[in-house]
N, C-alpha and C. Protein backbone atom coordinates (compact mmCIF):
# COMPACT_ATOMS: atom_id res chain seq x y z
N UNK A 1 3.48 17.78 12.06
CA UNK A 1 2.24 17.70 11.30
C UNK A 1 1.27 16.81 12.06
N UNK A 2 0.16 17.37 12.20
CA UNK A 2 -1.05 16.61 13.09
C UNK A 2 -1.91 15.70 12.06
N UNK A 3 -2.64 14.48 12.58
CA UNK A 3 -3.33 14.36 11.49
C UNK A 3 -2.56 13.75 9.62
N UNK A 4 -1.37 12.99 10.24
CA UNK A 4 -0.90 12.57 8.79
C UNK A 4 -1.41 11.21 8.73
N UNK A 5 -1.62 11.13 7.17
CA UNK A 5 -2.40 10.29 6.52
C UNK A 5 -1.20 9.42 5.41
N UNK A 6 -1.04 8.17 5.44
CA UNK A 6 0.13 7.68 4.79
C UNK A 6 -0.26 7.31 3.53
N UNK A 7 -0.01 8.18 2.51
CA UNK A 7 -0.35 8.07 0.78
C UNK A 7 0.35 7.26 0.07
N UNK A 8 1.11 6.33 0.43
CA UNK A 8 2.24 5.42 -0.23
C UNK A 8 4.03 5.26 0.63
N UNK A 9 4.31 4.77 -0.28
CA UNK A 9 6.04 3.76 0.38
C UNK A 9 6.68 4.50 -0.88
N UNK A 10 8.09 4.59 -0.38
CA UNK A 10 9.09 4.47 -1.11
C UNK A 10 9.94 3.13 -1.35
N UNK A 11 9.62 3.07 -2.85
CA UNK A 11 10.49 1.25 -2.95
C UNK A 11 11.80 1.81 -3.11
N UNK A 12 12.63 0.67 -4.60
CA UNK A 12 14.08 1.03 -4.20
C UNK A 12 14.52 1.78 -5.12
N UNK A 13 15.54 2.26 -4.99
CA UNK A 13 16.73 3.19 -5.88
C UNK A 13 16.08 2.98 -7.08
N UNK A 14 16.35 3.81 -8.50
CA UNK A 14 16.13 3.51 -9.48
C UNK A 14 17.30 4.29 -10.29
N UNK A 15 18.52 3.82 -10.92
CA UNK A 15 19.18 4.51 -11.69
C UNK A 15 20.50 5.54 -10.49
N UNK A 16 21.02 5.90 -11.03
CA UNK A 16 22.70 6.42 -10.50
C UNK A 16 21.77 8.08 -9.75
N UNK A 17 21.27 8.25 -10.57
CA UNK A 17 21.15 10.07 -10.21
C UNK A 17 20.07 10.24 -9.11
N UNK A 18 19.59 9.32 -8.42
CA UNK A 18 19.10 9.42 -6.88
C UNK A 18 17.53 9.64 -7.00
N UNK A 19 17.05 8.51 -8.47
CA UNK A 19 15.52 8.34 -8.54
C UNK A 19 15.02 7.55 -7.54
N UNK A 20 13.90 7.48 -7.02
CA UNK A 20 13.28 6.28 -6.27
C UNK A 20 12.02 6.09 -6.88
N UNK A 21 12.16 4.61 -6.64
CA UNK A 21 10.22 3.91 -7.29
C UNK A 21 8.85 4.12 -6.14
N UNK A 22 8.36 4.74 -6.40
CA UNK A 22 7.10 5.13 -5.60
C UNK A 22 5.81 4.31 -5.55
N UNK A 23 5.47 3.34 -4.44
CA UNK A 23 4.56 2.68 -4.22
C UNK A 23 3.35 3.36 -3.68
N UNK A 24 2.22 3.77 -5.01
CA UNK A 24 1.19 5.05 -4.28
C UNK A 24 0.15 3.88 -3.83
N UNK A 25 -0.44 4.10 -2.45
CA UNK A 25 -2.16 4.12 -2.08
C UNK A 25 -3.67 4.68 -2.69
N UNK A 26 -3.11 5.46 -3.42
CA UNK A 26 -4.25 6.40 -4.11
C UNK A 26 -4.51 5.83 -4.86
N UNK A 27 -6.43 6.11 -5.15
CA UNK A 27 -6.55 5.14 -5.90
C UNK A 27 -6.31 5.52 -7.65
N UNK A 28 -6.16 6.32 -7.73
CA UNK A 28 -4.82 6.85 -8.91
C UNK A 28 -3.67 7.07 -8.52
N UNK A 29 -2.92 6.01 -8.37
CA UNK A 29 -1.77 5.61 -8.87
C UNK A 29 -1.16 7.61 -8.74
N UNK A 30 -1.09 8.37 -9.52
CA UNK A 30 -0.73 9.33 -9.81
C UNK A 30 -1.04 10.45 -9.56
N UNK A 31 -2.03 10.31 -8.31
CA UNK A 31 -2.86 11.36 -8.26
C UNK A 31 -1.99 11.88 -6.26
N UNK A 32 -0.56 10.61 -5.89
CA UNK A 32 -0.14 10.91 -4.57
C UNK A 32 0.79 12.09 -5.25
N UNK A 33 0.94 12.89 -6.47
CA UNK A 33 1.92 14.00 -6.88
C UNK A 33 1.37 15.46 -6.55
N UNK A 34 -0.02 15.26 -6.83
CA UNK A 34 -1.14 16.10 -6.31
C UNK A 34 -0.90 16.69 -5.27
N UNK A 35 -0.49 15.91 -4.23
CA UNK A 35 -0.09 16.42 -2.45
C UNK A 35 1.14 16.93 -2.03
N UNK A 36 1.07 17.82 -1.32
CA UNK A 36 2.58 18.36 -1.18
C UNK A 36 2.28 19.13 0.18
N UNK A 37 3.15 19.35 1.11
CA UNK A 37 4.54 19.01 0.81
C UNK A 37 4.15 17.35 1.38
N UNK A 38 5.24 16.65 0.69
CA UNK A 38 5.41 14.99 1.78
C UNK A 38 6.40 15.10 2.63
N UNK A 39 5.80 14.67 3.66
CA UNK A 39 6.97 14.15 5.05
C UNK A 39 7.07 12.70 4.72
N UNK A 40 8.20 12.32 4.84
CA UNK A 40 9.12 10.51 4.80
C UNK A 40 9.16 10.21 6.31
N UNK A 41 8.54 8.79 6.73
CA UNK A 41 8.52 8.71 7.84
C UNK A 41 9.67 7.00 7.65
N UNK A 42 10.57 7.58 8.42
CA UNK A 42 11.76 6.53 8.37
C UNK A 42 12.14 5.88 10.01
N UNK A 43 11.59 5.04 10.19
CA UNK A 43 12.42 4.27 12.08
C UNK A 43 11.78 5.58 12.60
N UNK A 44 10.99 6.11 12.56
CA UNK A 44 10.24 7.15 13.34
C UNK A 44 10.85 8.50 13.24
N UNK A 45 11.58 8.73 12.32
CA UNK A 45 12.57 10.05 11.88
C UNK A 45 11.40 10.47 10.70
N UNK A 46 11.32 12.05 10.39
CA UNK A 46 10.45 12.50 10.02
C UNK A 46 11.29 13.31 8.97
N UNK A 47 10.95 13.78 7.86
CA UNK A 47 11.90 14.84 7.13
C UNK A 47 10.56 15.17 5.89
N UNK A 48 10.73 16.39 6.12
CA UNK A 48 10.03 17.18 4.83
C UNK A 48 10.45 16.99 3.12
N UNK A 49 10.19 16.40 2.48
CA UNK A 49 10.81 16.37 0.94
C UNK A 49 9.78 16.98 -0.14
N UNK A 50 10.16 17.46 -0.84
CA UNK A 50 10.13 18.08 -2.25
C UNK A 50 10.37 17.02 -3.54
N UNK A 51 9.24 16.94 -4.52
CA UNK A 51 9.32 16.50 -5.49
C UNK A 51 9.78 17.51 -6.44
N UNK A 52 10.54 17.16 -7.01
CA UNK A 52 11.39 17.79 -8.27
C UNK A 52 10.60 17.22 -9.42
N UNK A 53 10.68 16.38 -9.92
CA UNK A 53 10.38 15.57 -11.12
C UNK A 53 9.77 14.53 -10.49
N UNK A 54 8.80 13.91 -11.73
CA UNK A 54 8.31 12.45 -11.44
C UNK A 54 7.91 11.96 -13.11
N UNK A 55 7.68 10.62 -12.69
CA UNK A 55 7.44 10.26 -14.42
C UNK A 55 6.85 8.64 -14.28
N UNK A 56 5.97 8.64 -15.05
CA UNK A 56 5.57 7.00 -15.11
C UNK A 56 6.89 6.30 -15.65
N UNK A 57 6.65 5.03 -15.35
CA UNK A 57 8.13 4.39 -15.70
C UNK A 57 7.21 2.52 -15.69
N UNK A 58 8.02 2.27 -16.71
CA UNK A 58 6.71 0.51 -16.99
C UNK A 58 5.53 0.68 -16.81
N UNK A 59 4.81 -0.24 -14.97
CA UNK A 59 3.73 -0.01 -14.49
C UNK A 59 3.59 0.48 -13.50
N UNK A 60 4.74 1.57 -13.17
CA UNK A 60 5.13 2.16 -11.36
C UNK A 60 5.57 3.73 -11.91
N UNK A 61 5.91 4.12 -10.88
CA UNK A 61 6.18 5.73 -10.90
C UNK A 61 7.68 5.50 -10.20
N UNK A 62 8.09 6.75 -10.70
CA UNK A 62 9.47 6.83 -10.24
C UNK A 62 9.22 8.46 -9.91
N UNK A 63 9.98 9.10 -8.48
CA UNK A 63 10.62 10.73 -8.31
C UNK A 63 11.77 10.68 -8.19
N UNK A 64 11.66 12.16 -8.37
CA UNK A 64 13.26 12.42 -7.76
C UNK A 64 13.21 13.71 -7.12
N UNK A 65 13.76 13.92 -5.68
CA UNK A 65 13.98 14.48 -4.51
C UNK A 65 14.71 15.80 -4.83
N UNK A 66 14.04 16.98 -4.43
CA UNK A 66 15.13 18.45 -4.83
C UNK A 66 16.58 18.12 -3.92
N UNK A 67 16.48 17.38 -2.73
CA UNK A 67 17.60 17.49 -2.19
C UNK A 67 18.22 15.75 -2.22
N UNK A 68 17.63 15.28 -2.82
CA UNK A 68 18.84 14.01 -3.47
C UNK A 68 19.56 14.29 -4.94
N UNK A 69 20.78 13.81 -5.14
CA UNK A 69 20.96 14.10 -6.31
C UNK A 69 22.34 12.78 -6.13
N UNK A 70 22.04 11.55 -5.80
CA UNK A 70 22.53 10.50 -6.34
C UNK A 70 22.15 9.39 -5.52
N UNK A 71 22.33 7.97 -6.06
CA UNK A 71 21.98 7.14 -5.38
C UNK A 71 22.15 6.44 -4.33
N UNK A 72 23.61 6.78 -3.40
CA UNK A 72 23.76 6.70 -2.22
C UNK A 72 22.98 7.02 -1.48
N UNK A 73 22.59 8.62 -1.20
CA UNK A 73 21.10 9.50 -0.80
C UNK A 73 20.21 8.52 -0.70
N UNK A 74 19.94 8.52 -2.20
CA UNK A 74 18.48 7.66 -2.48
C UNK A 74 18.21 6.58 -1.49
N UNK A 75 19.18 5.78 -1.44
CA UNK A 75 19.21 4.60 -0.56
C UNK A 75 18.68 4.88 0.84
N UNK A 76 19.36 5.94 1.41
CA UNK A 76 18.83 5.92 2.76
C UNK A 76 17.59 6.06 2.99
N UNK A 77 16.59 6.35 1.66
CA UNK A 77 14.91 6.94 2.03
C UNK A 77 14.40 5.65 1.74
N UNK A 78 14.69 4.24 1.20
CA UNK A 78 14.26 3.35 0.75
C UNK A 78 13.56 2.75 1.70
N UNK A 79 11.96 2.23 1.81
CA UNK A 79 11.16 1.99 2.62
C UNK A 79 10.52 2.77 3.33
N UNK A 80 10.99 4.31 3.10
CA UNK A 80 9.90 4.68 3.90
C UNK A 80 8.66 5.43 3.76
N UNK A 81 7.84 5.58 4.34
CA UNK A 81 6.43 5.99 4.31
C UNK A 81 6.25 7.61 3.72
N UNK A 82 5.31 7.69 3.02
CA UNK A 82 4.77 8.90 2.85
C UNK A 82 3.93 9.29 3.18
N UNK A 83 3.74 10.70 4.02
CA UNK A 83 2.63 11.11 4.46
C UNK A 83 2.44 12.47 4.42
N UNK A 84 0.82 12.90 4.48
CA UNK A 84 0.76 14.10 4.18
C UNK A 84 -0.03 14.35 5.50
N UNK A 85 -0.84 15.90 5.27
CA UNK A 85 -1.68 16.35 6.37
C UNK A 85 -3.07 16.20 5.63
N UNK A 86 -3.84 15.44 6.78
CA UNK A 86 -5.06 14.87 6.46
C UNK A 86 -5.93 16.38 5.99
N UNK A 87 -5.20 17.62 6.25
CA UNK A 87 -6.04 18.70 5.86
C UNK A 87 -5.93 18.69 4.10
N UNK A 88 -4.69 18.04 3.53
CA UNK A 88 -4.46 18.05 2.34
C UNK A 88 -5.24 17.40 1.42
N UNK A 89 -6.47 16.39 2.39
CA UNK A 89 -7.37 15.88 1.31
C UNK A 89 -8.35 16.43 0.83
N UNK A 90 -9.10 16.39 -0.08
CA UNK A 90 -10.25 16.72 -0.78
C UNK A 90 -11.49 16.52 0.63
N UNK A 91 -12.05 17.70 0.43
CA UNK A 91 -13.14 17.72 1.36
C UNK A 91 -14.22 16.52 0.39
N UNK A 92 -14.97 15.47 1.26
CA UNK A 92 -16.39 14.86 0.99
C UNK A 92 -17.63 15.51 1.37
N UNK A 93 -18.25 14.86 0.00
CA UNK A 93 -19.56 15.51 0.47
C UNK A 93 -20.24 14.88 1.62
N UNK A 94 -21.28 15.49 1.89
CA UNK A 94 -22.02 14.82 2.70
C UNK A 94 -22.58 13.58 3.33
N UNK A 95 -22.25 12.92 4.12
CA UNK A 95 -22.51 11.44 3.93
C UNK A 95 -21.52 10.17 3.66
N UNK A 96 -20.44 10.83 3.23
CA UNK A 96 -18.99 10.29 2.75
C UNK A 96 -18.08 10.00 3.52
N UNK A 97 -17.31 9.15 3.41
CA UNK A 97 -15.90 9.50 4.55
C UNK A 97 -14.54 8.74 3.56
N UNK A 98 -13.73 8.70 4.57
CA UNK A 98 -12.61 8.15 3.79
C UNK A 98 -12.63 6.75 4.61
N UNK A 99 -11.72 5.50 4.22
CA UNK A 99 -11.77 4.02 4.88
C UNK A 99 -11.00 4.43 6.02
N UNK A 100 -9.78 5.87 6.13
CA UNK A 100 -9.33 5.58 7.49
C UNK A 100 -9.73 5.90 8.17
N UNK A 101 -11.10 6.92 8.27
CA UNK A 101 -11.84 7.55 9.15
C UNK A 101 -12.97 5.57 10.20
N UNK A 102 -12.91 4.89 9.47
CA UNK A 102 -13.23 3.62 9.96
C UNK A 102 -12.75 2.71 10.82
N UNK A 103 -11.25 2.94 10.86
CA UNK A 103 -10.42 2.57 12.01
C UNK A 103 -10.83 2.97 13.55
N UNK A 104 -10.98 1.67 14.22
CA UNK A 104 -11.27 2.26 15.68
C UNK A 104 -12.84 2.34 16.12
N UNK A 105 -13.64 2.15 14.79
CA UNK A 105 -14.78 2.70 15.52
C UNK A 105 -15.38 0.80 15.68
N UNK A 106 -16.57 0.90 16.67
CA UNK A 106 -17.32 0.13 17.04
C UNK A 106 -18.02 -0.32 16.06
N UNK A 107 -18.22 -1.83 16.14
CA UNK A 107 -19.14 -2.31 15.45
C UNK A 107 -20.61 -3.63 15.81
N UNK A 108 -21.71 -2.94 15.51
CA UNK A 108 -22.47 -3.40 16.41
C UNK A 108 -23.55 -4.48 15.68
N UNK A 109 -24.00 -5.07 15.91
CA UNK A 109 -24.97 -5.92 14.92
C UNK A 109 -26.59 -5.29 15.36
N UNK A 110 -27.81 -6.12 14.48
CA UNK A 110 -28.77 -5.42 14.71
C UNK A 110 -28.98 -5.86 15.82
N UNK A 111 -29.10 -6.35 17.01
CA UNK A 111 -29.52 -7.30 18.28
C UNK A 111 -28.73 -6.35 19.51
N UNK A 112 -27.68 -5.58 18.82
CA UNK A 112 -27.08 -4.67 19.90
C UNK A 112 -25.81 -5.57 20.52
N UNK A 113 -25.48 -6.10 20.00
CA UNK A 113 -24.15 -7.12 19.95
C UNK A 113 -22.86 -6.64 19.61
N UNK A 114 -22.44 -6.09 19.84
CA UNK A 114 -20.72 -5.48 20.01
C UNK A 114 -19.66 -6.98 19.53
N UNK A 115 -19.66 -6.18 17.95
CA UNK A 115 -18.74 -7.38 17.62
C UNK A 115 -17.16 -7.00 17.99
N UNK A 116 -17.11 -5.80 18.11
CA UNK A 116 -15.34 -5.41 18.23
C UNK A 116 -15.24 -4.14 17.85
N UNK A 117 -14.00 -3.74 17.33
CA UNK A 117 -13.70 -2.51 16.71
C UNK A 117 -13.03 -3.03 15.35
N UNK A 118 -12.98 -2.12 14.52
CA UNK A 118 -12.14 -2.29 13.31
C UNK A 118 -11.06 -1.91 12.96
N UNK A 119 -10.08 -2.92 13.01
CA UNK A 119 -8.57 -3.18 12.96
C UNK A 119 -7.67 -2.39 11.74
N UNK A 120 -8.24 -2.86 10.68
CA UNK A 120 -8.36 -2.82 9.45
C UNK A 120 -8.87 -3.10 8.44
N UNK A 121 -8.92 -2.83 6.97
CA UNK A 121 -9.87 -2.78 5.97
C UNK A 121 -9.11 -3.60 4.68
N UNK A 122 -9.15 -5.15 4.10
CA UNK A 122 -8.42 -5.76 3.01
C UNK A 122 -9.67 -5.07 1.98
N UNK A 123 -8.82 -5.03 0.60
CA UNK A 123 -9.30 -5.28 -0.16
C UNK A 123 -9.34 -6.33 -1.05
N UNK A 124 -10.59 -6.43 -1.84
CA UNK A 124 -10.70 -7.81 -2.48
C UNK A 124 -11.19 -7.80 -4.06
N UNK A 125 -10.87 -8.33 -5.02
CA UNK A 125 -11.45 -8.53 -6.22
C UNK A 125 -12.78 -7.97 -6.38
N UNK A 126 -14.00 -8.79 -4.91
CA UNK A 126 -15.30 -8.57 -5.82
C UNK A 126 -15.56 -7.14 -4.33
N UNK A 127 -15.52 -7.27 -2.85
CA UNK A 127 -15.96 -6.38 -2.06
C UNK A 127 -14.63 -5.71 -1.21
N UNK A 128 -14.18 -5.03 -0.33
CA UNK A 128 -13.64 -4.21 0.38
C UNK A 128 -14.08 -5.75 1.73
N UNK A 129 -13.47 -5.59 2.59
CA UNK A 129 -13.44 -6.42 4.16
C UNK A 129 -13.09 -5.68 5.13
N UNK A 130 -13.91 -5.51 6.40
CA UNK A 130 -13.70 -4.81 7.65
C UNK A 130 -13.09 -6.15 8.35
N UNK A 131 -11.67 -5.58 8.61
CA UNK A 131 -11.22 -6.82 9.68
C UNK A 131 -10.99 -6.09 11.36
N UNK A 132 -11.84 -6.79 11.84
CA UNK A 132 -12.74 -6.24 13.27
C UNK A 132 -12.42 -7.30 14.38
N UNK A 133 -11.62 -6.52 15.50
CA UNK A 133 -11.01 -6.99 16.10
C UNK A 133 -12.19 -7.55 17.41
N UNK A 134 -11.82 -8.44 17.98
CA UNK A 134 -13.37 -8.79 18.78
C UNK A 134 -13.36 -8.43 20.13
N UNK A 135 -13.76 -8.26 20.93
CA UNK A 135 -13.27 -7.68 22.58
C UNK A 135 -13.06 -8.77 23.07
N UNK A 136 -12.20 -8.75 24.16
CA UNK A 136 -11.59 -9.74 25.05
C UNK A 136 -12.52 -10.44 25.35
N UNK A 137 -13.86 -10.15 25.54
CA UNK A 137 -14.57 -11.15 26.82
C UNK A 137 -15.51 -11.60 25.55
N UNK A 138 -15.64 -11.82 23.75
CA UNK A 138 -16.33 -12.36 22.96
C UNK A 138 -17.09 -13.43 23.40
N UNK A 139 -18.29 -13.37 23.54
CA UNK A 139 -18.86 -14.85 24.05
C UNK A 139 -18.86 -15.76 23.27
N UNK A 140 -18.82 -15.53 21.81
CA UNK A 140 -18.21 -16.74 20.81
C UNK A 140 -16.62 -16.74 20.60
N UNK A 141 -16.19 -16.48 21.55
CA UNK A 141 -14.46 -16.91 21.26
C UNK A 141 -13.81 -16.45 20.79
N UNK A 142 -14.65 -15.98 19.89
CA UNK A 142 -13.80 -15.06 18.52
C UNK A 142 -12.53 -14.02 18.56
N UNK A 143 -11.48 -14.27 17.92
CA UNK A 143 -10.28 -13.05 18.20
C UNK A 143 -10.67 -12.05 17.10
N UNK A 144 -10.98 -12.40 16.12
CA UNK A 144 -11.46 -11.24 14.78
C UNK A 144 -12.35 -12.03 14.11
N UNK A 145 -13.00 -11.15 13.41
CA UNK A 145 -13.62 -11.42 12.68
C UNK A 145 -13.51 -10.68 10.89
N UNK A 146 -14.05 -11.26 9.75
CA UNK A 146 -13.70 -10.42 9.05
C UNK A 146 -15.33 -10.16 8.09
N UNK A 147 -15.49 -8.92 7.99
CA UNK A 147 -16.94 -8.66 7.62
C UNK A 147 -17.04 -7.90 6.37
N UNK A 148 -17.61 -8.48 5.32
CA UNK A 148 -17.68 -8.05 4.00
C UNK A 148 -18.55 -6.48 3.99
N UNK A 149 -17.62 -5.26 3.59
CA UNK A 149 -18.22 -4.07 3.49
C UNK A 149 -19.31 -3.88 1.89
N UNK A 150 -20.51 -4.74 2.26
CA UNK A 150 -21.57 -4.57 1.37
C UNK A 150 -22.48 -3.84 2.21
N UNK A 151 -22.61 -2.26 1.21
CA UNK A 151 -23.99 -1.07 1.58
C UNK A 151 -25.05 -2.31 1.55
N UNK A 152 -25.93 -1.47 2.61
CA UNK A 152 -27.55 -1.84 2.74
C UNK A 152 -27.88 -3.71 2.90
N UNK A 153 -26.89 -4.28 2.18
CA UNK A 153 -26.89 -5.97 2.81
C UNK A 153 -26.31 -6.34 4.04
N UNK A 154 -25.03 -5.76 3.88
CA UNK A 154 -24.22 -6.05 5.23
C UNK A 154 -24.28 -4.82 6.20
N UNK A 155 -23.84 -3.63 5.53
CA UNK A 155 -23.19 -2.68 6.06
C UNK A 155 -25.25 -1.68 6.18
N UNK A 156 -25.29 -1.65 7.45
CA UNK A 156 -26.56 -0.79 7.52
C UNK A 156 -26.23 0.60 7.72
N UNK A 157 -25.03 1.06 8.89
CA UNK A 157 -25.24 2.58 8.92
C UNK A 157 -23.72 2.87 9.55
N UNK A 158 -23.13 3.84 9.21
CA UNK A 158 -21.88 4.18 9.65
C UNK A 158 -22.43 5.60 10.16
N UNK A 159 -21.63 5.54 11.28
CA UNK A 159 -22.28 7.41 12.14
C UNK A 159 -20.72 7.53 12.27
N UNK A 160 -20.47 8.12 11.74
CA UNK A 160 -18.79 9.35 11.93
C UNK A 160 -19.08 9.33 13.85
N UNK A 161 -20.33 10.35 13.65
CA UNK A 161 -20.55 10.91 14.95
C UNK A 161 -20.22 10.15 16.16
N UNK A 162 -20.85 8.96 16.18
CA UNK A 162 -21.02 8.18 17.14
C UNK A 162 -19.89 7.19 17.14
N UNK A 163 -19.07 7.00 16.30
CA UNK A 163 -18.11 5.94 15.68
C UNK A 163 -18.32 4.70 15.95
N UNK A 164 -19.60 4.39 15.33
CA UNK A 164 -20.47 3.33 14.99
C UNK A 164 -20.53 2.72 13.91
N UNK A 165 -19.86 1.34 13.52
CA UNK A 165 -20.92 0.70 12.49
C UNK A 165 -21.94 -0.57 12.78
N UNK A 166 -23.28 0.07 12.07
CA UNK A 166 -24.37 -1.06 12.37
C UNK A 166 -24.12 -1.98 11.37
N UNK A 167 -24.33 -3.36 11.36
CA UNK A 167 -24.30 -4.24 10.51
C UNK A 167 -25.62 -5.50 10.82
N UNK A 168 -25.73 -6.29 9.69
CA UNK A 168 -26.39 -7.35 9.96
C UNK A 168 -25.57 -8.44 9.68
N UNK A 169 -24.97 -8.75 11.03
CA UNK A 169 -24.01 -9.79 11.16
C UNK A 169 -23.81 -10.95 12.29
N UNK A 170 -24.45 -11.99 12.00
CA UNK A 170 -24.12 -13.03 12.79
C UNK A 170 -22.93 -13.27 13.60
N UNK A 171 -23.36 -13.02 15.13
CA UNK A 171 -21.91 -12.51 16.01
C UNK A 171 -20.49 -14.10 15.97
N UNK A 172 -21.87 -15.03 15.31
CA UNK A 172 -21.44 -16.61 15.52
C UNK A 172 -20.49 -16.32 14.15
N UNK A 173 -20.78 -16.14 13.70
CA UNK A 173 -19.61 -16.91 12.32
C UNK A 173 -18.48 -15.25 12.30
């Protein structure tokens, strides 16, 4: 599969008959059942699985696997990744992207200042954070930086195209 996109973890065992607790990324919780088929990405071993059943359970989700059917099984999938084919997502409209399409691209201030690329993306209570890795030769020293993803204050223009983001960001702090 080209193009996989990791929609959640598998936590641990749940119960004798080879349930597992499902740690989703989506931002419904319930909405990683939606996608199919999932590949389990385990120590770099890949395997196609089938949801049989699933069910809310407390404040987590629990499945269960067409080809597990006890908890020994279960065990061996524990920790690993779920992923689908990035063709499996919902097309955006225009203007839109997804946060992983943000990975990798450049980020530039208004002065034409190359703060780095972007590492990764925390989230936070009040904004989202671009954590932006800084290029080797930073003339402020800097190894990363971390830049609050606020539209039109911080964040001026993202080009897919160009894999650009403009910002108004002081290269110093």
């Amino acid at each position: 599969m080209e193009n996989e996109v990791i929609l959640g973890k598998i936590g641990a065992v749940y119960g004798i008959k080879g349930w597992l607790k499902i740690h989703s990324y989506t931002d419904d919780p319930q909405a990683i059942f939606d996608y199919s088929p999932w590949v389990i990405n385990l120590g770099g071993k890949k395997q196609t699985v089938e949801v049989s059943e699933w069910r809310r359970h407390n404040n987590g989700l629990i499945a269960k696997f067409a080809d597990i059917s006890d908890r020994n099984d279960a065990q061996l999938r524990v920790s690993a990744e779920i992923l689908v084919s990035s063709d499996a997502l919902p097309e955006l409209p225009e203007g839109d992207f997804y946060w992983r399409d943000l990975i990798g691209m450049s980020v530039v201030n208004e002065s034409g200042y190359n703060l780095g690329e972007v590492s990764d993306i925390m989230e936070t209570g009040s904004n989202d954070v671009l954590v932006v890795k800084a290029n080797r030769t930073d003339a402020f020293g800097k190894k990363e930086r971390l830049i609050p993803y606020l539209e039109d204050q911080v964040i001026k223009n993202v080009s897919l195209e160009s894999k650009q983001i403009d910002v108004d960001w002081d290269p110093g702090f």
